[in-house]
C-alpha atoms as a PDB file:
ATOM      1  CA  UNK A   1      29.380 -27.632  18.281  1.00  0.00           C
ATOM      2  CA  UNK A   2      30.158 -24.607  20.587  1.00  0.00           C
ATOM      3  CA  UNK A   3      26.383 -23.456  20.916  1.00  0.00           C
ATOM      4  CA  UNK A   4      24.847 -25.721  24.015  1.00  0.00           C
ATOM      5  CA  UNK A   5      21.868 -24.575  22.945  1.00  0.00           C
ATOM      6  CA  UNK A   6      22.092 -25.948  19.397  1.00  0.00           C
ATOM      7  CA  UNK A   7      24.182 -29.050  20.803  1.00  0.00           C
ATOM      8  CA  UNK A   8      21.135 -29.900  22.906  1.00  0.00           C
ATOM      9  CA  UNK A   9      18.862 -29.242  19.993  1.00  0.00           C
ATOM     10  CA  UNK A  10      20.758 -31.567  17.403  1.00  0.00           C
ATOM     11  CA  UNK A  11      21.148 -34.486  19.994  1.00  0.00           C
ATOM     12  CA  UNK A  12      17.241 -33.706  21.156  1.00  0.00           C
ATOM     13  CA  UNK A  13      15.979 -34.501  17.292  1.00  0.00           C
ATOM     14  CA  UNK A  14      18.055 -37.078  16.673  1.00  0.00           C
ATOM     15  CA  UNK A  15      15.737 -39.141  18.393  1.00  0.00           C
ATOM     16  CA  UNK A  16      12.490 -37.762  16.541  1.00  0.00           C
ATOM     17  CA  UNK A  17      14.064 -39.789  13.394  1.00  0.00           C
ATOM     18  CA  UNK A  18      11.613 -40.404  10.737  1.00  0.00           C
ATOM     19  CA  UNK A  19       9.318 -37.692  10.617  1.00  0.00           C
ATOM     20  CA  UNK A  20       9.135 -37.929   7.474  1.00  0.00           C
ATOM     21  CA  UNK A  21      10.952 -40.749   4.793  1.00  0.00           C
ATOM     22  CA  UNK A  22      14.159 -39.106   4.777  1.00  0.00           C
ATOM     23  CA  UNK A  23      16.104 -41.051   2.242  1.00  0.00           C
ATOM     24  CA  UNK A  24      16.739 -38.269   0.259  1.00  0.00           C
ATOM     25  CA  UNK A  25      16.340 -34.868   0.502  1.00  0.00           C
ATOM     26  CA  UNK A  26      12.715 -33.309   0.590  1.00  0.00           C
ATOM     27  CA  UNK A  27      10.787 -30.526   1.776  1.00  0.00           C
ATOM     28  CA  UNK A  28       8.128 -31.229   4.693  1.00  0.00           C
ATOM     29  CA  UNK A  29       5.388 -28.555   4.693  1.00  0.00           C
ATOM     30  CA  UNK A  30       3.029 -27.813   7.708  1.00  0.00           C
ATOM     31  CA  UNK A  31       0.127 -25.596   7.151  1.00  0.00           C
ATOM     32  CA  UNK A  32      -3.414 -24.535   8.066  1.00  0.00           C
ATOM     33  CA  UNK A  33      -6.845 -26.147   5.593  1.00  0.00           C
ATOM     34  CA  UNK A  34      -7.278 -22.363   4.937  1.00  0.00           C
ATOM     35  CA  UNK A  35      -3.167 -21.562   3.630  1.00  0.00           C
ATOM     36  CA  UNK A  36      -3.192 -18.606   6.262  1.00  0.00           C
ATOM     37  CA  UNK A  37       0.028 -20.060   7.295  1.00  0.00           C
ATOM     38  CA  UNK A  38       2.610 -22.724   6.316  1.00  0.00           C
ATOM     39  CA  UNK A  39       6.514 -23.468   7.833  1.00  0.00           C
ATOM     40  CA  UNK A  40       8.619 -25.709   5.505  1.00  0.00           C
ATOM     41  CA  UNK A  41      11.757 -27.587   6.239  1.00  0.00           C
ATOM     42  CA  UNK A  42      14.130 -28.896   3.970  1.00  0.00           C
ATOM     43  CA  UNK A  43      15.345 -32.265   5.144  1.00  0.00           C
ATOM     44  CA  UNK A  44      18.344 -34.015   4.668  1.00  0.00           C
ATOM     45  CA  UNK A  45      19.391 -36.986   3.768  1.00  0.00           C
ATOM     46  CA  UNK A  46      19.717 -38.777   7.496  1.00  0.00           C
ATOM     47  CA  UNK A  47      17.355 -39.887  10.160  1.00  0.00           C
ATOM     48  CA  UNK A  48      17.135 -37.002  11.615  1.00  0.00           C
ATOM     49  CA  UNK A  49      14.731 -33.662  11.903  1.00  0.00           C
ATOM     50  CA  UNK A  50      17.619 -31.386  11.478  1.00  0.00           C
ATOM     51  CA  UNK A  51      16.634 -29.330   8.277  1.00  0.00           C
ATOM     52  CA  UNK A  52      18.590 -27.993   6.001  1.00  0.00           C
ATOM     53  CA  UNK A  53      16.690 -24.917   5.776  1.00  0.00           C
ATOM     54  CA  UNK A  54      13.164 -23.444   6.621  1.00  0.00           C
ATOM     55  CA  UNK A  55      10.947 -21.063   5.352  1.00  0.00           C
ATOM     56  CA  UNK A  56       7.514 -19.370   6.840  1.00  0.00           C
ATOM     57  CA  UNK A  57       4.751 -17.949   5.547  1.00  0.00           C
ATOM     58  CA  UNK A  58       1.580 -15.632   7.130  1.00  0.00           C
ATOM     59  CA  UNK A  59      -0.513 -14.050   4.962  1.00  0.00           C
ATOM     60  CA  UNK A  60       1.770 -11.537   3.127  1.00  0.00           C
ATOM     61  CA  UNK A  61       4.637 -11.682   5.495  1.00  0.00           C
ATOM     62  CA  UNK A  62       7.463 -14.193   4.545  1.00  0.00           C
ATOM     63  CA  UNK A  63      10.544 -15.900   6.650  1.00  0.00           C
ATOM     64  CA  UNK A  64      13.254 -17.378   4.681  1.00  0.00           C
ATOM     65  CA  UNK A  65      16.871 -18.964   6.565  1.00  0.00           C
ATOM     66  CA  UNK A  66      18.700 -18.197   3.287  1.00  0.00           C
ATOM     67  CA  UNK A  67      18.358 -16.072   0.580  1.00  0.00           C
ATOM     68  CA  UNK A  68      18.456 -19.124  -1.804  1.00  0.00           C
ATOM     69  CA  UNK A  69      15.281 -20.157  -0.349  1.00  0.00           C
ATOM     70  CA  UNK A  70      13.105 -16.818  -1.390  1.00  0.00           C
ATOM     71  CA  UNK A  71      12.719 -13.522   0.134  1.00  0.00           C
ATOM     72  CA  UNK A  72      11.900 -13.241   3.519  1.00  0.00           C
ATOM     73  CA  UNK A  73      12.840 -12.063   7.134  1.00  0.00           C
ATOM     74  CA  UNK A  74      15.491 -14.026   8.449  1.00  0.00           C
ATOM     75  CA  UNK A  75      14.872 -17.016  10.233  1.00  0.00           C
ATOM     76  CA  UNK A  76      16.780 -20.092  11.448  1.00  0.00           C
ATOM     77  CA  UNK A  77      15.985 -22.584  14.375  1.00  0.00           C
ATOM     78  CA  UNK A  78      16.651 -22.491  17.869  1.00  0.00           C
ATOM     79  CA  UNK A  79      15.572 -24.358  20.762  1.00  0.00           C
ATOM     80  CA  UNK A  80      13.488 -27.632  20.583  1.00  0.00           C
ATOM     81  CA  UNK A  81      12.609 -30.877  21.847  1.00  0.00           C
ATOM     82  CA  UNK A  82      11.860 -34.029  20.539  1.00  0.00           C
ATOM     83  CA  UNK A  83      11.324 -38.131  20.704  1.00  0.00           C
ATOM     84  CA  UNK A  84       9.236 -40.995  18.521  1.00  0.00           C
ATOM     85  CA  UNK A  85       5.872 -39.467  19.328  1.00  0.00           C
ATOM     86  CA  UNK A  86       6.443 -35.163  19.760  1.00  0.00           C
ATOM     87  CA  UNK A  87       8.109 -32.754  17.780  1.00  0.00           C
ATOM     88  CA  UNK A  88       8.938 -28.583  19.814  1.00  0.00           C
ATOM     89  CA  UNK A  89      10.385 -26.238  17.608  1.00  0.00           C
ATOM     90  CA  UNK A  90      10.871 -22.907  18.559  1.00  0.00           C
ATOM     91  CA  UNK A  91      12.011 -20.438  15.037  1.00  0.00           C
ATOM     92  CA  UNK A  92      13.978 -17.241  16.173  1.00  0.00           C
ATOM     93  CA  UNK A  93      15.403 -14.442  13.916  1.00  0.00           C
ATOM     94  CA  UNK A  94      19.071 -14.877  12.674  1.00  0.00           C
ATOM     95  CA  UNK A  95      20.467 -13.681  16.444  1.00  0.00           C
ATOM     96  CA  UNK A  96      18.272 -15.996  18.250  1.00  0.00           C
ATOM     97  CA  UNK A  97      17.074 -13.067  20.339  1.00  0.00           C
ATOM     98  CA  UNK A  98      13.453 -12.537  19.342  1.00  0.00           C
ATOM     99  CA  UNK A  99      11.251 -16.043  18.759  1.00  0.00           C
ATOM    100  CA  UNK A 100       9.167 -16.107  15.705  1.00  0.00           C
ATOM    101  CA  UNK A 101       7.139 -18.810  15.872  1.00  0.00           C
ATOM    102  CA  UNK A 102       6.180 -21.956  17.807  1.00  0.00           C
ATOM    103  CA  UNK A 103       5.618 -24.879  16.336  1.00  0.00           C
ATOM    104  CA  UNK A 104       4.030 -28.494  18.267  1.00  0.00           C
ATOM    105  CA  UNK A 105       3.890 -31.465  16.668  1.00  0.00           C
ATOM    106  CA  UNK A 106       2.201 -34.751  17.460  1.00  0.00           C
ATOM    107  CA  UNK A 107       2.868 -37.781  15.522  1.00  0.00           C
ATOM    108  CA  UNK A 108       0.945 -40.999  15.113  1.00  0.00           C
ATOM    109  CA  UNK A 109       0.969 -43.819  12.613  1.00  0.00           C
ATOM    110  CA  UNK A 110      -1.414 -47.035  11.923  1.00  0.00           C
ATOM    111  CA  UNK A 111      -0.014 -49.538   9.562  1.00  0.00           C
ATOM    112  CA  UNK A 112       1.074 -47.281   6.642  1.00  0.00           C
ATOM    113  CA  UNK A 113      -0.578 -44.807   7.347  1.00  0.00           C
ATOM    114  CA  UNK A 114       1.544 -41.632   9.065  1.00  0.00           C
ATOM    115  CA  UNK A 115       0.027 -38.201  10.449  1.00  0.00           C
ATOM    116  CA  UNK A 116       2.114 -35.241  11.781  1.00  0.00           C
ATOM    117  CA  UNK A 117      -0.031 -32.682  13.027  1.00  0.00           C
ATOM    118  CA  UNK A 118      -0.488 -29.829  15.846  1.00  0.00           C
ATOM    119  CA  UNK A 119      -0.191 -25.957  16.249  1.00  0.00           C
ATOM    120  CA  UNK A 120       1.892 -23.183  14.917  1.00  0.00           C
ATOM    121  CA  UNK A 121       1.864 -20.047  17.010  1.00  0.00           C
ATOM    122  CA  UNK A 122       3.528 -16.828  15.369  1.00  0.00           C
ATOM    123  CA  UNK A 123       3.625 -14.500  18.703  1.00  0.00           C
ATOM    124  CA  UNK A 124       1.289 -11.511  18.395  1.00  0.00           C
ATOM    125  CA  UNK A 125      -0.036 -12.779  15.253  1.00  0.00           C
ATOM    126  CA  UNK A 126      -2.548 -15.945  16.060  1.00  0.00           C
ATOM    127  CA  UNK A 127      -2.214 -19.626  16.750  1.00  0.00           C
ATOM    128  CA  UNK A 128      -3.431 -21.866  13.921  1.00  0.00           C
ATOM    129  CA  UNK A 129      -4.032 -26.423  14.233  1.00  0.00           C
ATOM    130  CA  UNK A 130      -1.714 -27.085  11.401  1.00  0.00           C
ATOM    131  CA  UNK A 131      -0.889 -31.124   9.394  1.00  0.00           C
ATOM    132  CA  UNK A 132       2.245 -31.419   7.864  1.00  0.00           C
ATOM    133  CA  UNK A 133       3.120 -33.223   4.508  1.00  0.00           C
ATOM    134  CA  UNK A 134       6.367 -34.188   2.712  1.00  0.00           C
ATOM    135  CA  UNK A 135       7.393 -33.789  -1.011  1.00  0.00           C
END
C-alpha cells in the first residue's frame, strides 16, 4: 500500500477486530433514534473494520463510495484510529481533500450482550449521539 495514510489506517483497525460478527459479509448501520442521519459499512469477511464500502445519509442529502451502492456524493474513508474498546473514522470525498463526516465510536460488551455507540458529526451540518447495528 503506497498511501501512508491508508497504510496506517488498515494496520490501525486491524486491531478494532470484531465490531461486529464478521464471518460473513454484512452491513453495520449507525444512526440517530430520530433517522436524521445514518453511515453504513459493508464489512467483509475478516476480523477487521475495513469495509467494503460505505454509504451516508442526512436528511435528503446522500453519500455513496460506489455507484453500486445508490446515488450519492462520493465518499470513501480516510484517516482513523482504532483498538478493542474505540472506533475514529474520519469520511472524506473521493480526493480525500474535504472531510465529510466524523464518526466516534465506543464499544462495550457484558456477557452477550454488545453495544457500539457514540457521535457522528457531518461538518457544518450538526453533531448527532448515534448506536450502531449489524445485518
Amino acid at each position: 500500500m503506497r498511501n501512508p495514510v491508508l497504510r496506517g489506517l488498515a494496520v490501525g483497525l486491524v486491531v478494532f477486530g470484531s465490531v461486529a460478527a464478521s464471518h460473513a459479509t454484512e452491513w453495520m448501520y449507525c444512526g440517530d433514534t430520530e433517522a436524521v442521519v445514518e453511515v453504513g459499512f459493508l464489512l467483509g469477511s475478516i476480523d477487521a473494520f475495513l469495509p467494503a464500502a460505505i454509504t451516508m445519509r442526512h436528511k435528503t442529502m446522500h453519500w455513496t463510495s460506489g455507484e453500486a451502492y445508490g446515488e450519492g456524493a462520493p465518499i470513501t474513508m480516510g484517516q482513523g484510529f482504532a483498538d478493542a474498546r474505540t472506533l475514529q473514522v474520519d469520511l472524506f470525498d473521493e480526493n480525500l481533500i474535504e472531510r465529510v463526516a466524523e464518526l466516534r465510536l465506543s464499544r462495550a460488551e457484558e456477557g452477550d450482550m454488545v453495544v457500539l455507540a457514540g457521535t457522528l458529526r457531518i461538518p457544518g451540518q450538526g453533531v448527532w449521539a448515534v448506536a450502531c447495528d449489524a445485518t
